[in-house]
Protein backbone atom coordinates (compact mmCIF):
# COMPACT_ATOMS: atom_id res chain seq x y z
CA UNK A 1 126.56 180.21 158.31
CA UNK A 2 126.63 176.93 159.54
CA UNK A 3 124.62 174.33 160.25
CA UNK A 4 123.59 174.06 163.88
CA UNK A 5 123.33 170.67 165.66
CA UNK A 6 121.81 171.50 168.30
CA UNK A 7 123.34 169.47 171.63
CA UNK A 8 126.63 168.34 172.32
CA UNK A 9 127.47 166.75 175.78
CA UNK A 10 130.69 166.09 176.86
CA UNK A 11 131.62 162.53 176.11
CA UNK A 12 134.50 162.89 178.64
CA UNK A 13 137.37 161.62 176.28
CA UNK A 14 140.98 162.63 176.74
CA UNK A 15 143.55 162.66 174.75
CA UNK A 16 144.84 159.31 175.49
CA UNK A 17 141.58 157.61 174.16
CA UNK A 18 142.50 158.29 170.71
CA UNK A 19 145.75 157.58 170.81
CA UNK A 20 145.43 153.81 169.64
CA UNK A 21 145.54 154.31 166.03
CA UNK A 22 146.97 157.19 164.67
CA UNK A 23 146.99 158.38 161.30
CA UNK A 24 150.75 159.82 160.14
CA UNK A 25 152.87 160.77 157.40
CA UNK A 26 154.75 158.17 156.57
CA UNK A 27 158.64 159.45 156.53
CA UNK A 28 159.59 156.92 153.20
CA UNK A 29 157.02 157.45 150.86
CA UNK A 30 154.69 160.60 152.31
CA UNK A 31 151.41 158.68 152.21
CA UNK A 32 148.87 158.34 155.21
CA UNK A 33 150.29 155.59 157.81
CA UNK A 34 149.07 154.49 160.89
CA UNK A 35 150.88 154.05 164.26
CA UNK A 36 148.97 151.37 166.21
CA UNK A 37 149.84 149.18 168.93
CA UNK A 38 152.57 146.19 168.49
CA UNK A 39 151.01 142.77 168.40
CA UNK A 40 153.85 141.90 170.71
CA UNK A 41 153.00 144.47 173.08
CA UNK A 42 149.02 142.97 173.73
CA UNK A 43 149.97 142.23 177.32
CA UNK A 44 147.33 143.74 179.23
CA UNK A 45 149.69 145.11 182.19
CA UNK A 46 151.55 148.31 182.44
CA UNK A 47 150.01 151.73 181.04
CA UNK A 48 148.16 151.90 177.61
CA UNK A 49 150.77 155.42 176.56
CA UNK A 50 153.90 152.79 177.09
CA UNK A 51 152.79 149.85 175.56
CA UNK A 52 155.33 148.75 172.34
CA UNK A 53 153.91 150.98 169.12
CA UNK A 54 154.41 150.42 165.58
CA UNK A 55 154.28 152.43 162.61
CA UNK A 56 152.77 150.59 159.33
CA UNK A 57 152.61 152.07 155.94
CA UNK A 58 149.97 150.47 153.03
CA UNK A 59 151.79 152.63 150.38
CA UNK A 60 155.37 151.50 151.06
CA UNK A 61 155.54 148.76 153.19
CA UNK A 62 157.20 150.47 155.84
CA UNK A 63 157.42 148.86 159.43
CA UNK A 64 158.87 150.41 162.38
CA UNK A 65 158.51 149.45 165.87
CA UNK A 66 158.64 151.84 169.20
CA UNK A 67 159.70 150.11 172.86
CA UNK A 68 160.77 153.75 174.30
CA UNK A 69 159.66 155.36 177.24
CA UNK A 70 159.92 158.47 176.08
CA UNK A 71 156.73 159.78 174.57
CA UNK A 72 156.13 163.26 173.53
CA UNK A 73 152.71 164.51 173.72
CA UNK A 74 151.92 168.05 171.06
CA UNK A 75 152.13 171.08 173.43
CA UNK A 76 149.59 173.18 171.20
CA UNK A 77 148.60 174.38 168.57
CA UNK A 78 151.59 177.44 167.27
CA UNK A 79 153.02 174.50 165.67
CA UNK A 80 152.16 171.47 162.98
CA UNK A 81 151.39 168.70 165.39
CA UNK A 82 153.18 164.99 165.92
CA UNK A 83 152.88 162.11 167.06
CA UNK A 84 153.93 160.58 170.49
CA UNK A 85 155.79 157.82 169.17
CA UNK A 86 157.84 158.52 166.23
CA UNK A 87 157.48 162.02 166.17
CA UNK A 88 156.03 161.86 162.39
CA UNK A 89 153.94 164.74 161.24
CA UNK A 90 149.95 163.80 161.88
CA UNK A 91 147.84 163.48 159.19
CA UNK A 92 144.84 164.88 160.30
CA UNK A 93 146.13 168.77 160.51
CA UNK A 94 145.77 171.91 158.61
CA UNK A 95 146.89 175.21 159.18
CA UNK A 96 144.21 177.73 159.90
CA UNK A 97 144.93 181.40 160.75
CA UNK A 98 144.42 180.97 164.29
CA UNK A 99 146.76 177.77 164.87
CA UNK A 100 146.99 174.53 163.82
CA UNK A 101 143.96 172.14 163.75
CA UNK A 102 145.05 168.52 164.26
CA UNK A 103 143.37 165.24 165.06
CA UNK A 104 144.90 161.85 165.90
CA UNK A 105 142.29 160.20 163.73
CA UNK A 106 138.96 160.33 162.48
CA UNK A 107 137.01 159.75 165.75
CA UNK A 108 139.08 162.37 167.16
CA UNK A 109 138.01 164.49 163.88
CA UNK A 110 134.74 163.52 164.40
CA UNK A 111 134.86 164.49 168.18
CA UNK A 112 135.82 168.19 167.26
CA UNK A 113 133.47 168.39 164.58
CA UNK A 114 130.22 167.61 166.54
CA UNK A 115 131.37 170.03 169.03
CA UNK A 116 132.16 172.70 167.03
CA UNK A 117 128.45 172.53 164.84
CA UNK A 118 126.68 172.67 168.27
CA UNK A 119 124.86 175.51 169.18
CA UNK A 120 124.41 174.66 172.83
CA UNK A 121 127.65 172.54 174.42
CA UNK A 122 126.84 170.52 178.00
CA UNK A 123 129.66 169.88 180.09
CA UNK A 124 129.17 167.22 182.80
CA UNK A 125 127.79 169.00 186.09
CA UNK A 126 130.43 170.51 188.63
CA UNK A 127 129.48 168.06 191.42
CA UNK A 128 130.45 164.83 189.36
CA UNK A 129 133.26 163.18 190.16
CA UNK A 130 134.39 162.39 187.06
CA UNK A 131 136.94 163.48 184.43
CA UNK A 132 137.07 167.22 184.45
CA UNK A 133 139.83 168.16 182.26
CA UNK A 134 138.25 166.35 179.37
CA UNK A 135 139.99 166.53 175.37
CA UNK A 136 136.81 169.32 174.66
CA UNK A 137 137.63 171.11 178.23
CA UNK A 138 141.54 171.44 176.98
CA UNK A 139 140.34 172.43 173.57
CA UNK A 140 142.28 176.19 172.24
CA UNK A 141 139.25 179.00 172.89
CA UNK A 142 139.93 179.81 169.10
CA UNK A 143 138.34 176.28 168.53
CA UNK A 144 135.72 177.04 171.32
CA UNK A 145 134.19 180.56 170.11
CA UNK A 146 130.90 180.46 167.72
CA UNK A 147 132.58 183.34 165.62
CA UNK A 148 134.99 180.99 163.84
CA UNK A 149 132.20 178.02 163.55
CA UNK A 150 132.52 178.15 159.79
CA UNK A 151 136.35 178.98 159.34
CA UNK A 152 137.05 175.54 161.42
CA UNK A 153 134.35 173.27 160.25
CA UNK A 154 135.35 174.58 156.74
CA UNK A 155 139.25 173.35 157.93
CA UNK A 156 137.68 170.11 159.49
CA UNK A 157 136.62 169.44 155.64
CA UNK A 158 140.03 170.27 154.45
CA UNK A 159 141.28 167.26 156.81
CA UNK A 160 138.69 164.96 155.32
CA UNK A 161 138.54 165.33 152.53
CA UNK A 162 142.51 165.19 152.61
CA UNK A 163 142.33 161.82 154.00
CA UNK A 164 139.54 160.25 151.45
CA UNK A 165 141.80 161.65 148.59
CA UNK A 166 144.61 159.37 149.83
């Protein structure tokens, strides 16, 4: 059984908060690389999703840089996810037999896995006006129900521990 937290209130991220560094295969030598934003692109106009991207691998060397507009957000979990950018396999996933349990990066990890241990789970009240279809609101009800706690904090270790091996 797992260890119960106790509280976990809504911090009211979405998905496009932890989308500023994200933690991918890299396609030349298949070690962790991160896609972050392009120095180039530090202009603070225009949307944060479109601003220049670029993929940087410590193992290889490997630099790419993004200018699309195109950007292609995961649809779900049936599938291993990607990223927005390059379309390089995250990092931060593992295959569960429910669906596939991906992160951007460890904050996002670390977002799931406080939600997941607690025991009671506060959304922010109906009358707020703030963001209601928060990253934890759009979360699969696999991920949401207390019967398979353990099965995905046991996968959440899986992705750790996959990334401190690296």
């Amino acid at each position: 059984m797992a260890l119960l937290s106790g509280r976990f209130r809504d911090p009211r991220s979405t998905e496009y908060d932890f989308i500023s560094s994200i933690i991918v295969r890299c396609p030349s030598c298949g070690k962790a690389a991160r896609v972050v934003p392009a120095p180039e692109g530090s202009d603070p106009g225009g949307r944060i999703l479109f601003r220049p991207r670029r993929l940087v691998c410590g193992g290889c060397g490997l630099s790419r840089v993004w200018t699309g507009r195109l950007v292609a957000l995961s649809p779900g979990t049936a599938q291993p996810a990607t990223d927005p950018y390059f379309g390089m396999p995250l990092w931060l996933q593992v295959e569960t037999r429910h669906g596939w349990l991906w992160a951007c990066n460890l904050e996002h990890l670390d977002l799931i896995r406080r939600f997941v241990r607690a025991s009671l789970r506060e959304r922010g009240p109906w009358y707020d006006t703030g963001q209601k279809m928060t990253l934890v609101a759009c979360l699969p009800v696999w991920i949401k129900r207390a019967r398979n706690r353990d099965e995905i904090l046991r996968a959440v270790s899986r992705i750790h521990v996959s990334l401190v091996a690296t």
